[in-house]
PDB file of N, CA and C in Angstrom:
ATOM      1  N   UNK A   1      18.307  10.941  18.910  1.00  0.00           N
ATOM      2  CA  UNK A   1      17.824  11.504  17.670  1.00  0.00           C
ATOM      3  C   UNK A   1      18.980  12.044  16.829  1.00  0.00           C
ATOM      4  N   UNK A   2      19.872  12.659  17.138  1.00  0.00           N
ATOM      5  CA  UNK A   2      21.254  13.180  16.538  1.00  0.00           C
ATOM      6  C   UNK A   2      21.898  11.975  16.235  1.00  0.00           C
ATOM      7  N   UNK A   3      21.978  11.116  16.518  1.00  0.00           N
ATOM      8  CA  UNK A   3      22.771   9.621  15.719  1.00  0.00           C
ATOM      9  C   UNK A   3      21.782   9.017  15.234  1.00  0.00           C
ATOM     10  N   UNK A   4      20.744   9.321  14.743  1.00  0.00           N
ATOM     11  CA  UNK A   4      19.529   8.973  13.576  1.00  0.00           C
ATOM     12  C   UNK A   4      20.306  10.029  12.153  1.00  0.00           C
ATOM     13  N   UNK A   5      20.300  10.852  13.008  1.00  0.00           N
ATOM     14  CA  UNK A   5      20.798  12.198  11.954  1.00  0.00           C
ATOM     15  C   UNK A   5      21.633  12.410  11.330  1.00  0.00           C
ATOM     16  N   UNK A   6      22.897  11.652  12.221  1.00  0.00           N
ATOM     17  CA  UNK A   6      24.059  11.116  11.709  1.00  0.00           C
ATOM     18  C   UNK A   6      24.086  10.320  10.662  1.00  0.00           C
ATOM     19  N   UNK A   7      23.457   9.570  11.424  1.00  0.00           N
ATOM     20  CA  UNK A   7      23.409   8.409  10.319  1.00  0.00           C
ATOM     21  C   UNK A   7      22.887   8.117   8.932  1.00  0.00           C
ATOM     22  N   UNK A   8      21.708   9.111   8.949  1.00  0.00           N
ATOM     23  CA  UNK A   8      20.771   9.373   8.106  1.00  0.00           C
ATOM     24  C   UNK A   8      22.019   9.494   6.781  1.00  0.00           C
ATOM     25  N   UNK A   9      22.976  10.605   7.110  1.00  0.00           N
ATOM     26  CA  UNK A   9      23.184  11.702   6.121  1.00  0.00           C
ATOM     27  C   UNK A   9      24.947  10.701   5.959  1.00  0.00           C
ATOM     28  N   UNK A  10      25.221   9.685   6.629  1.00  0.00           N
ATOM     29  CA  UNK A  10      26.465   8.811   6.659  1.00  0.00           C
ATOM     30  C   UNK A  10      26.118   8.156   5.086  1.00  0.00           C
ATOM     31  N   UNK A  11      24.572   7.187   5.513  1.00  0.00           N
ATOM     32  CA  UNK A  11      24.509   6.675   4.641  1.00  0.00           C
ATOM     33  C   UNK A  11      24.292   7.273   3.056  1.00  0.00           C
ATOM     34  N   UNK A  12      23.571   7.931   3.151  1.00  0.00           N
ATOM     35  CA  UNK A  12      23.074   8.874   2.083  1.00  0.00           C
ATOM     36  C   UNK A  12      24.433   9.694   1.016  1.00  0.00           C
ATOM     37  N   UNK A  13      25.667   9.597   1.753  1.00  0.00           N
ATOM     38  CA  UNK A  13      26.641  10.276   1.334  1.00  0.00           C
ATOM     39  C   UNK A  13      27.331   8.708   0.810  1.00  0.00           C
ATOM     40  N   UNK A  14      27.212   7.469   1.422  1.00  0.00           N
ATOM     41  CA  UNK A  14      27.912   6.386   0.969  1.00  0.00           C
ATOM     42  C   UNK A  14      26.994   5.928  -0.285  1.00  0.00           C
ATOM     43  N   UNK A  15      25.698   6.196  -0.240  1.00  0.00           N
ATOM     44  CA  UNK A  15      24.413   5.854  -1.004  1.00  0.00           C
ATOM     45  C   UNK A  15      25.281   6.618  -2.706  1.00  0.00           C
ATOM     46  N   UNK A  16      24.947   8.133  -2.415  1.00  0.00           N
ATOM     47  CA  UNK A  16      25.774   8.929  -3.668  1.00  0.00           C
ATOM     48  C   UNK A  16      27.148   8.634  -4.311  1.00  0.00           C
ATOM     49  N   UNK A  17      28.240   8.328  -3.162  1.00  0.00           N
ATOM     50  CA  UNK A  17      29.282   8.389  -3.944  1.00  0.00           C
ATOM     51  C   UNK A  17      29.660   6.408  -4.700  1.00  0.00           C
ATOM     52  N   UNK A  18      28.224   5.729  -3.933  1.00  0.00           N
ATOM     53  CA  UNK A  18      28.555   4.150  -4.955  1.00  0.00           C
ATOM     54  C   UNK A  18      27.591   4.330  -6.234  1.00  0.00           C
ATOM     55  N   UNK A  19      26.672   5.156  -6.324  1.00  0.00           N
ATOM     56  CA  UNK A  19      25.825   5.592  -7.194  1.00  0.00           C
ATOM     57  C   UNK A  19      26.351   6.770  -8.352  1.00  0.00           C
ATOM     58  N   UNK A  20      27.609   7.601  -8.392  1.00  0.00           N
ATOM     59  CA  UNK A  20      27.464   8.631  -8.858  1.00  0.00           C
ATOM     60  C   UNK A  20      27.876   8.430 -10.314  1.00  0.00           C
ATOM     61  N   UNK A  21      28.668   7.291 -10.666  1.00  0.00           N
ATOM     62  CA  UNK A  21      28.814   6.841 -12.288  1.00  0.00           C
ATOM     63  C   UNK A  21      27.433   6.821 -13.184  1.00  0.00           C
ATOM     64  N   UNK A  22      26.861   5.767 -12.126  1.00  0.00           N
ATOM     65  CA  UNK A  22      24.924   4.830 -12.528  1.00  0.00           C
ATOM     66  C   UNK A  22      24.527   6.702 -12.681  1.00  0.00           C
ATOM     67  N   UNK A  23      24.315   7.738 -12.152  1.00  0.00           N
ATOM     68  CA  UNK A  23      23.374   8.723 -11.785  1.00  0.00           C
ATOM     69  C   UNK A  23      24.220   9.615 -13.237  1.00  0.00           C
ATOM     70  N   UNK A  24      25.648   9.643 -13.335  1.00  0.00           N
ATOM     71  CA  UNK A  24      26.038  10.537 -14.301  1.00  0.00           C
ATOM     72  C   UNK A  24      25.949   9.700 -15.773  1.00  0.00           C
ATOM     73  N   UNK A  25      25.495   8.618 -16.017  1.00  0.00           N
ATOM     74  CA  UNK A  25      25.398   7.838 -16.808  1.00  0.00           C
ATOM     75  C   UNK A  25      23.748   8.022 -17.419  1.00  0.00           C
ATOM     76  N   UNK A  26      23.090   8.064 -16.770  1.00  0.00           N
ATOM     77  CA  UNK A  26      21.550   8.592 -16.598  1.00  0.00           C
ATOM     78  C   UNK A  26      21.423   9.902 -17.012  1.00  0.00           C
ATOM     79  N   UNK A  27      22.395  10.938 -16.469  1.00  0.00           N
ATOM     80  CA  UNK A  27      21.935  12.195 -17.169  1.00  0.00           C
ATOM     81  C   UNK A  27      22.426  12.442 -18.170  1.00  0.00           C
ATOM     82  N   UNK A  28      23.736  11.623 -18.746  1.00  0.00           N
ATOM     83  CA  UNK A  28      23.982  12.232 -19.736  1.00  0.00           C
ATOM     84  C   UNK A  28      23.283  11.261 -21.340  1.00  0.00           C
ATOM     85  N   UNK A  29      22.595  10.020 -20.687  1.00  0.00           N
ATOM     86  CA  UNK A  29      21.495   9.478 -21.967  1.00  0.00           C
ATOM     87  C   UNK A  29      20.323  10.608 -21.831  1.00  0.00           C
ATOM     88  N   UNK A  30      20.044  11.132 -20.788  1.00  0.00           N
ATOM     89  CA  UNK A  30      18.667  11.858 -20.932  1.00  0.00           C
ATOM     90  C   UNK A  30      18.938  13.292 -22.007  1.00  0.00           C
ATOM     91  N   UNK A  31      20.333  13.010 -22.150  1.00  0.00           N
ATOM     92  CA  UNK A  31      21.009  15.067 -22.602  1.00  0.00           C
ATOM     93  C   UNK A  31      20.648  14.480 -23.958  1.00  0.00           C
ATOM     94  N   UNK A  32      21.029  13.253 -24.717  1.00  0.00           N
ATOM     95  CA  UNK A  32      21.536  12.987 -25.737  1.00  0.00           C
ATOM     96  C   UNK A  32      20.222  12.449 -26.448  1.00  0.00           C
ATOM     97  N   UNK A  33      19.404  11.627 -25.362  1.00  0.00           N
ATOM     98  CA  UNK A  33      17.826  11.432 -26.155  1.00  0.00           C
ATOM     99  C   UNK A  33      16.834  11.879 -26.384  1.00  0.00           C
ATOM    100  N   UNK A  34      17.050  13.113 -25.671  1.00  0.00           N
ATOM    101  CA  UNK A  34      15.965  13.921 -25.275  1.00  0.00           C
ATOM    102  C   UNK A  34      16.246  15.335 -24.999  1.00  0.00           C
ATOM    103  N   UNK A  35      17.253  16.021 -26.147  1.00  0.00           N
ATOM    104  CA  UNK A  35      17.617  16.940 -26.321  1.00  0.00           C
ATOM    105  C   UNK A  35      17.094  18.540 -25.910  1.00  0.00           C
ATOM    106  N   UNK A  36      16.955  19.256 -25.856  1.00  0.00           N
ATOM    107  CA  UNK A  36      16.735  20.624 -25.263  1.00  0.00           C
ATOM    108  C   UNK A  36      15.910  21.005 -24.301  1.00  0.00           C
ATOM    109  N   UNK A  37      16.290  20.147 -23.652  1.00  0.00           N
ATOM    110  CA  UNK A  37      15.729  20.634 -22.139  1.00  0.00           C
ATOM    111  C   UNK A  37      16.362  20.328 -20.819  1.00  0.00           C
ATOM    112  N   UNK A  38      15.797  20.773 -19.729  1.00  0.00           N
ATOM    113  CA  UNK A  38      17.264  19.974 -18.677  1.00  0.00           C
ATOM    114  C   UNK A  38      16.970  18.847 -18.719  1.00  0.00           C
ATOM    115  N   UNK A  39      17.790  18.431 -17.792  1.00  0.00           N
ATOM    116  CA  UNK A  39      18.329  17.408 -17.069  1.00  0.00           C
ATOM    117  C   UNK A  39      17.234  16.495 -16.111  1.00  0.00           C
ATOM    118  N   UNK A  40      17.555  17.159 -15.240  1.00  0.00           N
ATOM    119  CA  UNK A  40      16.233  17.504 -14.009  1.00  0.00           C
ATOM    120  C   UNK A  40      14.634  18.241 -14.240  1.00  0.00           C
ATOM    121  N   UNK A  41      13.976  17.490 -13.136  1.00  0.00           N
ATOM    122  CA  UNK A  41      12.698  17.921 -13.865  1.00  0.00           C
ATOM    123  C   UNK A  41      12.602  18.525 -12.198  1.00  0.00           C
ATOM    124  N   UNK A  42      12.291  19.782 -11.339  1.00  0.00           N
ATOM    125  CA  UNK A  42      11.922  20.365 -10.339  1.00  0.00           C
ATOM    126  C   UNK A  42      10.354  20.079 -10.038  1.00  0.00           C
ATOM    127  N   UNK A  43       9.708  20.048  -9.116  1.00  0.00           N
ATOM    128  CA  UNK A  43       8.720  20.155  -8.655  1.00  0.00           C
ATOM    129  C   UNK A  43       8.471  20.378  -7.154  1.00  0.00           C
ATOM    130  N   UNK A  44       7.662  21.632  -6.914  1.00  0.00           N
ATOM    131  CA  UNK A  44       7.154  21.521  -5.256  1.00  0.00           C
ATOM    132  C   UNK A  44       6.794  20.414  -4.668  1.00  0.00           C
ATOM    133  N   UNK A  45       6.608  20.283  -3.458  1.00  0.00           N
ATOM    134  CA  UNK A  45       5.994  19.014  -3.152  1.00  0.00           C
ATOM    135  C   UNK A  45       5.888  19.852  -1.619  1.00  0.00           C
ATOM    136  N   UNK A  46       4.678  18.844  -1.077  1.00  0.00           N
ATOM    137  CA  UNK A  46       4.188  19.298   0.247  1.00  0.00           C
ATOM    138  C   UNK A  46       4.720  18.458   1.343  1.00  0.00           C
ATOM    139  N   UNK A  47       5.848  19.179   2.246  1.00  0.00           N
ATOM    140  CA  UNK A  47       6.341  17.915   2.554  1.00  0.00           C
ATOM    141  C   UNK A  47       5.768  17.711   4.590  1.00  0.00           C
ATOM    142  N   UNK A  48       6.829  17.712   5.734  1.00  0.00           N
ATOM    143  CA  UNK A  48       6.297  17.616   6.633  1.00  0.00           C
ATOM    144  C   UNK A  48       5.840  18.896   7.409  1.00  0.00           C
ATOM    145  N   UNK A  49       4.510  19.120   7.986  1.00  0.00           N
ATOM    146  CA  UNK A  49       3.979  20.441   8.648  1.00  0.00           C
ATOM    147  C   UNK A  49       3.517  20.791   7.257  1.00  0.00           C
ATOM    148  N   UNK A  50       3.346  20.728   6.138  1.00  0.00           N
ATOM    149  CA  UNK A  50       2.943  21.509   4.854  1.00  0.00           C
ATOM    150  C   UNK A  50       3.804  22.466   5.049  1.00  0.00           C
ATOM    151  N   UNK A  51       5.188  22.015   4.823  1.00  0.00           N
ATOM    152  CA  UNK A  51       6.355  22.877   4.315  1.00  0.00           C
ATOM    153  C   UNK A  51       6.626  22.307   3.059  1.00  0.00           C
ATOM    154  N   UNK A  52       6.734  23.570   1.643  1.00  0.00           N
ATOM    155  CA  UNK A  52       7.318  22.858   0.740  1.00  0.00           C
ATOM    156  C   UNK A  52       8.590  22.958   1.034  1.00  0.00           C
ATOM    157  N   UNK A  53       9.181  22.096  -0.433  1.00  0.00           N
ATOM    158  CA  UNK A  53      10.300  21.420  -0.902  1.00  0.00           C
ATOM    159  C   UNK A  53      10.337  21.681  -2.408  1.00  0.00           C
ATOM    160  N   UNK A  54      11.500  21.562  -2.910  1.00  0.00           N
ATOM    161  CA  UNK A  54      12.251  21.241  -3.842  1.00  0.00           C
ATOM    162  C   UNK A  54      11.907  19.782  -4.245  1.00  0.00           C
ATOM    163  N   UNK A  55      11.591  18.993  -5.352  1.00  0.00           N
ATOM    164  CA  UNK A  55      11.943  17.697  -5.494  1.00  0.00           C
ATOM    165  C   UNK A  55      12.304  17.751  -6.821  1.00  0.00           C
ATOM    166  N   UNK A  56      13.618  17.362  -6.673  1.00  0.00           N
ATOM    167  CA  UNK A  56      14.541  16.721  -7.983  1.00  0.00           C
ATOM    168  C   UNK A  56      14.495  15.446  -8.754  1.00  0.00           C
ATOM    169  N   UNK A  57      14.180  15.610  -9.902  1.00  0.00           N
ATOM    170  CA  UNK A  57      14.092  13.978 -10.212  1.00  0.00           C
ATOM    171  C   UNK A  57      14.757  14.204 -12.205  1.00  0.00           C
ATOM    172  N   UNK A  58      14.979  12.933 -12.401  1.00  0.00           N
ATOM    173  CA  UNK A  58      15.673  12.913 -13.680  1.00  0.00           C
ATOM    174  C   UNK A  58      14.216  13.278 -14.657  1.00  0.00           C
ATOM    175  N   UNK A  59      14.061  14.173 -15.573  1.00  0.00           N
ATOM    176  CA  UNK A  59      13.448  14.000 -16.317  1.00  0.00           C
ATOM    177  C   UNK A  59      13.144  13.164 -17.510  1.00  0.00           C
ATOM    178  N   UNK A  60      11.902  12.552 -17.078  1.00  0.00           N
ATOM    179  CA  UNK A  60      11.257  11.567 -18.369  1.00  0.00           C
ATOM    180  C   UNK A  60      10.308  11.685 -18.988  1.00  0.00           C
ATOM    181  N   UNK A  61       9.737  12.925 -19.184  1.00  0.00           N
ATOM    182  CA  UNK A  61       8.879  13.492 -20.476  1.00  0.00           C
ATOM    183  C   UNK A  61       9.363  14.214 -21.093  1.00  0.00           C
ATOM    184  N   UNK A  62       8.626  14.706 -22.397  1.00  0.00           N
ATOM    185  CA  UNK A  62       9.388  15.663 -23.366  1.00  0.00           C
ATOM    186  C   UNK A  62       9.167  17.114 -22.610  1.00  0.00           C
ATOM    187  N   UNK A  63       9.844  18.082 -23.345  1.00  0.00           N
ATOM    188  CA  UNK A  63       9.907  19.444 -22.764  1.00  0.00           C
ATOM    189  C   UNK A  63       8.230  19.351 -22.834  1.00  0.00           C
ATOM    190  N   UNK A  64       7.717  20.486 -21.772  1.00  0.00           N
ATOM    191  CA  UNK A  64       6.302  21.237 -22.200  1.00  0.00           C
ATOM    192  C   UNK A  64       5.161  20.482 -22.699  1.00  0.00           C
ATOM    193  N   UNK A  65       5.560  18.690 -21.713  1.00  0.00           N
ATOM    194  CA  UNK A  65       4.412  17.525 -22.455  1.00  0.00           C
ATOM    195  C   UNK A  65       3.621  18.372 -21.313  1.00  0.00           C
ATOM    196  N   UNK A  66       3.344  18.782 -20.620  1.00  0.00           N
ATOM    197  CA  UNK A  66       1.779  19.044 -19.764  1.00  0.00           C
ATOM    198  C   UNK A  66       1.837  20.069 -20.233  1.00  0.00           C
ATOM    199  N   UNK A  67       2.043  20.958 -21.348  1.00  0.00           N
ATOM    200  CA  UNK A  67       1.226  21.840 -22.449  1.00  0.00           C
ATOM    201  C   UNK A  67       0.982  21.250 -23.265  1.00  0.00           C
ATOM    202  N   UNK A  68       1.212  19.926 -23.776  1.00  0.00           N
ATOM    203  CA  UNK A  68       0.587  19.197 -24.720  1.00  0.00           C
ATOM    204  C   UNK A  68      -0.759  18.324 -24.332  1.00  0.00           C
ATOM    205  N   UNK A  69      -0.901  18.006 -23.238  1.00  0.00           N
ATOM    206  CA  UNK A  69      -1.726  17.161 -22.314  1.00  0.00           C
ATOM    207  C   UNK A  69      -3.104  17.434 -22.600  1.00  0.00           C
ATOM    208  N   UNK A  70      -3.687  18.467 -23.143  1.00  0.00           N
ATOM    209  CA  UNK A  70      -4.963  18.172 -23.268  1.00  0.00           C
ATOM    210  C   UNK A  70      -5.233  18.194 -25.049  1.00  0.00           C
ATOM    211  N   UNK A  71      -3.687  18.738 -25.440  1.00  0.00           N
ATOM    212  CA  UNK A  71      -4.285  18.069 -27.332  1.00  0.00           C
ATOM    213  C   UNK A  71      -4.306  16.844 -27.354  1.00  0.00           C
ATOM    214  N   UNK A  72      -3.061  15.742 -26.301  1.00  0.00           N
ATOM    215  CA  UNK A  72      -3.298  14.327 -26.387  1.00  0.00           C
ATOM    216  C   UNK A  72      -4.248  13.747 -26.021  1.00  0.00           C
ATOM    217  N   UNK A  73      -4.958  14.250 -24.819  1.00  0.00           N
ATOM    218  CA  UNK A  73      -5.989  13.936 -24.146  1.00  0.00           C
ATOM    219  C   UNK A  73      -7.521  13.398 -25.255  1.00  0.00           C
ATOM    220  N   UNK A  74      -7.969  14.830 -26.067  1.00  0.00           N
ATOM    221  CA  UNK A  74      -8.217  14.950 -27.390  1.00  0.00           C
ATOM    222  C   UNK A  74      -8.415  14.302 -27.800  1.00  0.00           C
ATOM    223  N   UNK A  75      -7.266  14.026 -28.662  1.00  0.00           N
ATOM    224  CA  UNK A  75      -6.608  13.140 -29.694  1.00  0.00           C
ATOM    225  C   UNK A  75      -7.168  11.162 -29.157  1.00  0.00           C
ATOM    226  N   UNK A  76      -6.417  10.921 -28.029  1.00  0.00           N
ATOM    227  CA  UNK A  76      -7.190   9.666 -27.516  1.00  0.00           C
ATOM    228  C   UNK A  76      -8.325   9.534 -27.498  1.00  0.00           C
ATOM    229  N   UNK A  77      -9.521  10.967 -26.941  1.00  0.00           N
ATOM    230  CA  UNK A  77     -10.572  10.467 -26.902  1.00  0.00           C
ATOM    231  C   UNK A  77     -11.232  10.496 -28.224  1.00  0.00           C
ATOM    232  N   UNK A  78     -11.201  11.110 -29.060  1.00  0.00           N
ATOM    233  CA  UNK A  78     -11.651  11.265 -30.461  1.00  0.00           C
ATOM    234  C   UNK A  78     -10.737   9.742 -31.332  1.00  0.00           C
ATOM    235  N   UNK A  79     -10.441   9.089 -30.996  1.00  0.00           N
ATOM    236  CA  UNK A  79      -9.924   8.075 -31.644  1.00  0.00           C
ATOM    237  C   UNK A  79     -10.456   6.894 -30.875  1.00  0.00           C
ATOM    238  N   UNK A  80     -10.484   6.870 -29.963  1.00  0.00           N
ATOM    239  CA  UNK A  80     -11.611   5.678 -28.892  1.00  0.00           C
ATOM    240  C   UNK A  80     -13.028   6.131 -29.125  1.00  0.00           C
ATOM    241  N   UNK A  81     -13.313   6.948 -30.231  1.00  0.00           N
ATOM    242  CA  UNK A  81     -14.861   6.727 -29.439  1.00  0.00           C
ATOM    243  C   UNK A  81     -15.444   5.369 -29.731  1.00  0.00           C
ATOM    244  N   UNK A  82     -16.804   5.488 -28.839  1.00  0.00           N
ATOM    245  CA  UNK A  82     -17.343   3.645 -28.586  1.00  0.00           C
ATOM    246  C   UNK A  82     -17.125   3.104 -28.211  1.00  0.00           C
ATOM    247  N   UNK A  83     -15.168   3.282 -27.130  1.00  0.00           N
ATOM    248  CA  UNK A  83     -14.914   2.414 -25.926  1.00  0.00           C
ATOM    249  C   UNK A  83     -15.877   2.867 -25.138  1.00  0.00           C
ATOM    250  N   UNK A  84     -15.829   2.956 -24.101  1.00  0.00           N
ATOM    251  CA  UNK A  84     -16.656   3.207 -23.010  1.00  0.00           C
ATOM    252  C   UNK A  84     -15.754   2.313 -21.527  1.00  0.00           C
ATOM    253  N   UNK A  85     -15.403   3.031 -20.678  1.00  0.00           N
ATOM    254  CA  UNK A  85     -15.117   2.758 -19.363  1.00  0.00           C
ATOM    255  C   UNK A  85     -15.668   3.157 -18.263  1.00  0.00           C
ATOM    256  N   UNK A  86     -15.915   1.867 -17.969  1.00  0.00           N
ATOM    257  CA  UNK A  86     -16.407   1.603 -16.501  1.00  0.00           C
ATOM    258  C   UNK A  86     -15.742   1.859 -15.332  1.00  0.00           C
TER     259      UNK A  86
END
């Protein structure tokens, strides 16, 4: 199990440093298109035993879109009416 562990964290470190141009290239279009907010978007997550976690990921919505989420919500359904889904 300790040379799973090893290994795990061998690759993962060879994974980052062939990746870290591609990953700093990524955050700095997200700085420049999508201005005032971070980088990273944080979220809990439930991970093994229902221990949380941290999960890091590049952010790809606008700042404070799930405070916007139910004017869009709204907005779609008041503009579809008479679709109807099944």
């Amino acid at each position: 199990m300790i040379l799973k562990y090893i290994f795990d964290r061998i690759v993962a470190l060879i994974g980052l440093l062939v990746l870290w141009p591609v990953l700093l290239i990524v955050a700095i279009l997200i700085k420049v298109k999508m201005p005032g907010g971070p980088v990273f978007f944080v979220q809990k997550r439930v991970g093994e035993n229902g221990k949380l976690f941290d999960c890091h990921k590049f952010r790809t919505m606008r700042v404070n879109a799930n405070l916007n989420l139910n004017v869009n919500l709204n907005l779609n359904l008041n503009k579809n009416k008479g679709c109807y889904m099944h």
